[in-house]
Protein backbone atom coordinates (compact mmCIF):
# COMPACT_ATOMS: atom_id res chain seq x y z
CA UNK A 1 -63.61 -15.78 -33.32
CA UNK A 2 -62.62 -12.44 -35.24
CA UNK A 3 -62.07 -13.14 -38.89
CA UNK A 4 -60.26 -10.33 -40.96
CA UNK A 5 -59.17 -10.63 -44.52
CA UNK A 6 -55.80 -9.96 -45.53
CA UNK A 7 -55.09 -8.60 -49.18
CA UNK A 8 -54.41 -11.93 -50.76
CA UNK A 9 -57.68 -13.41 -51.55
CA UNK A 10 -59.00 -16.27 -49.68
CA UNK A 11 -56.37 -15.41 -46.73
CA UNK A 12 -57.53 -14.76 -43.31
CA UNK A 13 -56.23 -13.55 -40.02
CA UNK A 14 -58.59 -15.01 -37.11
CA UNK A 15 -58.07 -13.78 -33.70
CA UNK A 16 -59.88 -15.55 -30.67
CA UNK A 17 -62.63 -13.86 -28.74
CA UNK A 18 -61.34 -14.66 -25.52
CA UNK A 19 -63.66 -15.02 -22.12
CA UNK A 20 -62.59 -13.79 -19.43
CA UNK A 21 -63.00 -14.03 -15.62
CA UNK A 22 -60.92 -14.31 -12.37
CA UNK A 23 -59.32 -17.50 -13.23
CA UNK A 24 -58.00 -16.17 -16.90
CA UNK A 25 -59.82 -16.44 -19.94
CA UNK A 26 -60.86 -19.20 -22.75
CA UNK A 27 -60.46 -18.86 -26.08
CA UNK A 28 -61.90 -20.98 -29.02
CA UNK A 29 -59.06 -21.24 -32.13
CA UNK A 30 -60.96 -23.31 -34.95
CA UNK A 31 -64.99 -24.42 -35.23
CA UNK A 32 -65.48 -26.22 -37.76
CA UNK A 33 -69.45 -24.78 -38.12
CA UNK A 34 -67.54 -21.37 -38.03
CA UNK A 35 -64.96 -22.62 -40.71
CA UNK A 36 -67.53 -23.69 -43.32
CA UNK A 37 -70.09 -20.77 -43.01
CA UNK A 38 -67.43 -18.95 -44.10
CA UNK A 39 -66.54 -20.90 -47.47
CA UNK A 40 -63.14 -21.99 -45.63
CA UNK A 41 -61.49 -25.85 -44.99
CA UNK A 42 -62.73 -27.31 -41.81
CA UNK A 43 -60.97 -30.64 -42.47
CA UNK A 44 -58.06 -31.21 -40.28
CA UNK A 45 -55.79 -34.38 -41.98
CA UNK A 46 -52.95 -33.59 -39.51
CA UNK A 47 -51.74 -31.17 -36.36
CA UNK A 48 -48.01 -30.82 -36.58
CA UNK A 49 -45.86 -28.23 -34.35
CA UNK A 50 -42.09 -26.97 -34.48
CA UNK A 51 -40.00 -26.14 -32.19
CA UNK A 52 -36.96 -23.66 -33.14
CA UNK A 53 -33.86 -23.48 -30.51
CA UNK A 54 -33.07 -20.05 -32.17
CA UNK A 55 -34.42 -16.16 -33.22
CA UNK A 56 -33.59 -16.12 -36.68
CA UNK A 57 -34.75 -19.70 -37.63
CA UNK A 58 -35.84 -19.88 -41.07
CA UNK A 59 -38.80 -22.58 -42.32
CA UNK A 60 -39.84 -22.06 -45.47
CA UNK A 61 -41.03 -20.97 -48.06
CA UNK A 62 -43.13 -24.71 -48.12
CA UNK A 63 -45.66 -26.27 -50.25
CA UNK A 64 -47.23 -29.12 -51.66
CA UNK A 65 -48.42 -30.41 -55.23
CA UNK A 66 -52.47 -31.55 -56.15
CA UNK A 67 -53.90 -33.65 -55.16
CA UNK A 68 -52.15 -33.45 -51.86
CA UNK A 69 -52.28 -29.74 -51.60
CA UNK A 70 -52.78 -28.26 -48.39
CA UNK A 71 -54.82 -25.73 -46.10
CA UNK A 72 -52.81 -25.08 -43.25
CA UNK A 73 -54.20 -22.75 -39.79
CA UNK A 74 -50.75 -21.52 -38.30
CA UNK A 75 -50.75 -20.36 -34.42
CA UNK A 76 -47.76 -19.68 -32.20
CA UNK A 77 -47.82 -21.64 -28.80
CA UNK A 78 -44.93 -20.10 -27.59
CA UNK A 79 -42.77 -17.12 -29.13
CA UNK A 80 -43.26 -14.83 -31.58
CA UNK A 81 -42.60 -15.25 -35.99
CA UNK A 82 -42.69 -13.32 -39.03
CA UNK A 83 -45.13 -15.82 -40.66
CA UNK A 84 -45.44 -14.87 -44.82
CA UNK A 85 -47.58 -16.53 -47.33
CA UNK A 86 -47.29 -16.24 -51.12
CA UNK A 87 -50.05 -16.50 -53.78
CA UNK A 88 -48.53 -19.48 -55.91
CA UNK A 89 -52.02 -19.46 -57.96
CA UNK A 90 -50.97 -19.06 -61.66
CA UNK A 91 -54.58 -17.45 -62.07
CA UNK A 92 -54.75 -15.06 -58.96
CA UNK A 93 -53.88 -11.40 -59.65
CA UNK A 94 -52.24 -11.43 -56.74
CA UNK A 95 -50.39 -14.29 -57.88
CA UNK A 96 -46.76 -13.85 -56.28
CA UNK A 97 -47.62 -11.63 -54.13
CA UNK A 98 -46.63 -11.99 -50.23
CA UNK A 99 -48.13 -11.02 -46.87
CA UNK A 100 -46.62 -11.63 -43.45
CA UNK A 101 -47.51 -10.76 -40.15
CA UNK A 102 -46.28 -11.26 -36.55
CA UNK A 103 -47.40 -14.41 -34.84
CA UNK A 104 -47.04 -14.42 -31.29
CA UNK A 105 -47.55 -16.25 -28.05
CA UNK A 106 -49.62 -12.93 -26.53
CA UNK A 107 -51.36 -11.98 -29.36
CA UNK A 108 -53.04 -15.15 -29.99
CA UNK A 109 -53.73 -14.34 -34.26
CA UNK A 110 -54.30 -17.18 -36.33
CA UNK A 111 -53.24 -17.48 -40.05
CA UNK A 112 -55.55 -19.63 -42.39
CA UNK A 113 -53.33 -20.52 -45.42
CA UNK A 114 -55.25 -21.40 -48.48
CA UNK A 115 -54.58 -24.08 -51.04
CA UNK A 116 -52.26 -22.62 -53.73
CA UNK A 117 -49.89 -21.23 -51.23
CA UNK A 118 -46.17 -21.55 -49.98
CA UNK A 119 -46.16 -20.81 -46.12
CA UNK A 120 -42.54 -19.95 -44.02
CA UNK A 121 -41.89 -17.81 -41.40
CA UNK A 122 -38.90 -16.62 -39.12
CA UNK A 123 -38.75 -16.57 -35.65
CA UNK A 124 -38.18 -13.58 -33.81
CA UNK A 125 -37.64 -14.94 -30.31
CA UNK A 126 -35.70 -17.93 -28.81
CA UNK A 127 -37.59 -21.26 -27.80
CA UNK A 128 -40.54 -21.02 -30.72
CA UNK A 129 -43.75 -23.35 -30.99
CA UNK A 130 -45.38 -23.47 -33.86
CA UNK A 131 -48.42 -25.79 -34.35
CA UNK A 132 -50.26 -25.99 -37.80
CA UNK A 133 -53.57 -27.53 -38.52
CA UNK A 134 -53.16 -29.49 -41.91
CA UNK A 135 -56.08 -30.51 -44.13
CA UNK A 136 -53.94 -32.93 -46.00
CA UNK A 137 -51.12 -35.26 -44.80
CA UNK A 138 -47.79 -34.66 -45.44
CA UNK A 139 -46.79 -36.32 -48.80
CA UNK A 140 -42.61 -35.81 -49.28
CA UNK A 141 -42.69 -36.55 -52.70
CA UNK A 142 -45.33 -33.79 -53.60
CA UNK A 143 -43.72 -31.04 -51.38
CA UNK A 144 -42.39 -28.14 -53.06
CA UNK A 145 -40.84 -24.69 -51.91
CA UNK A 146 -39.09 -21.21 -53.29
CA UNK A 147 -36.36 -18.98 -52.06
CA UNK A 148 -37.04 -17.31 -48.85
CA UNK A 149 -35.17 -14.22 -50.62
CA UNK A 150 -35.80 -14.61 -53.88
CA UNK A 151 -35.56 -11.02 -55.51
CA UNK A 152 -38.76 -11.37 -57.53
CA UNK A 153 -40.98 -11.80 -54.58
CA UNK A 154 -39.13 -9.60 -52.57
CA UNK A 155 -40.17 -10.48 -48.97
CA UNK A 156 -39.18 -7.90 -46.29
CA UNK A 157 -38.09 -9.78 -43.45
CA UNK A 158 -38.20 -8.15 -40.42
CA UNK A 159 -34.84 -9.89 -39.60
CA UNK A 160 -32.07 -11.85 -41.33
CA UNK A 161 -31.99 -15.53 -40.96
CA UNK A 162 -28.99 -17.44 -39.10
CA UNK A 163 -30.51 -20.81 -39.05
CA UNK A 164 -32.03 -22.76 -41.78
CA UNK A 165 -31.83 -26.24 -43.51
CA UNK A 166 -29.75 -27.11 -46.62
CA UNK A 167 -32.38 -27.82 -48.37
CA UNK A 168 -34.37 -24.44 -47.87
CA UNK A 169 -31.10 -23.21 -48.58
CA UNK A 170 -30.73 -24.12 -51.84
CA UNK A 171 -34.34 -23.57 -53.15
CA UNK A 172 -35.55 -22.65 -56.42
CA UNK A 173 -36.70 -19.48 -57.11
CA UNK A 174 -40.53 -18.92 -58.15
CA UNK A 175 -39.18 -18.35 -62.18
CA UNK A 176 -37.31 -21.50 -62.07
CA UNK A 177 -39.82 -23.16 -60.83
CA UNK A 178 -42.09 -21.68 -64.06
CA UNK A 179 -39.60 -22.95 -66.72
C-alpha cells in the first residue's frame, strides 16, 4: 500500500498497490502489520457501509465522544464522494481545519480518519457505497456532529447538497458546540 500524508496531522491517504495480470489485478486495502509500523489504529470494532440513492447526498459532518471515539478507514465500493475531515482536536494547530478529497470506485484511495475528527462526505454520483472500517462501535448516545456549511470552517464543496437527514440538518456549528 501507498501511504501519503495529508496536511492535517495524523491523516493519511493510502492507495493500494495493485497486482496485476491477465485476469485483473489484486489489491490489499488494510494490514494490520502495515497499520501499526506506521503508529496508526489497526483495530477494527466494526465494518459498516452506506448506500446513497442520490448525487448530492449529504452524511455528515459525524463524530463521537471519549471513550468511544473513533478511527475510521473510508473507501468507496461503488461511486465517487467528496469525503472531508475536520481537526476537532482543541490542541492541534490545525484544529478546525478541513481536507477533502475525491473518493471513487476507480481510483481505489483510502482515507484513514484519526481520533479527534468529524468525517462527512457528499456523493458525486448516483448509486454510492461507502464502507468504513471502525475501531470503536457505534455508541448513539456519544455521537456528535457540526454543520456541513458552517461559515467558520468553510468547507468548499464541490457540489451543493439535495439530500440529507433532519438531523444533519439542523446541526450545531463548531462555536456552539465550544460554549
Amino acid at each position: 500500500m501507498i501511504y501519503q500524508k495529508t496536511p492535517l496531522e495524523g491523516a493519511w491517504i493510502i492507495a493500494p498497490d495493485p497486482r496485476r495480470d491477465t485476469r485483473g489485478y489484486f489489491a490489499r486495502t488494510f494490514c494490520t502489520e502495515e497499520f501499526s509500523a506506521r503508529g496508526l489504529e489497526s483495530t477494527v470494532a466494526q465494518c459498516n457501509m452506506s448506500f446513497s440513492h442520490v448525487a448530492g447526498t449529504l452524511r455528515g459532518i459525524h463524530f463521537q465522544l471519549e471513550p468511544c471515539a473513533e478511527v475510521k478507514l473510508v473507501r468507496v465500493q461503488q461511486g465517487s464522494v467528496w469525503d472531508v475531515i475536520v481537526d476537532l482536536r482543541r490542541a492541534s494547530p490545525t484544529y478546525s481545519s478541513w481536507f477533502g478529497v475525491e473518493l471513487t470506485s476507480a481510483n481505489l484511495l483510502s482515507l484513514y480518519v484519526p481520533k479527534g475528527f468529524g468525517h462527512g462526505f457528499v456523493t458525486l454520483s448516483n448509486d454510492t457505497v461507502v464502507s468504513y472500517h471502525v475501531s470503536a462501535p457505534y455508541t448513539p448516545q456519544l455521537e456528535r456532529g457540526i454543520r456541513w456549511d458552517d461559515a467558520d470552517v468553510a468547507i468548499s464543496w464541490p457540489i451543493q447538497p439535495v439530500v440529507m437527514s433532519d438531523k444533519d440538518r439542523t446541526l450545531p456549528t463548531l462555536r456552539e458546540i465550544q460554549a
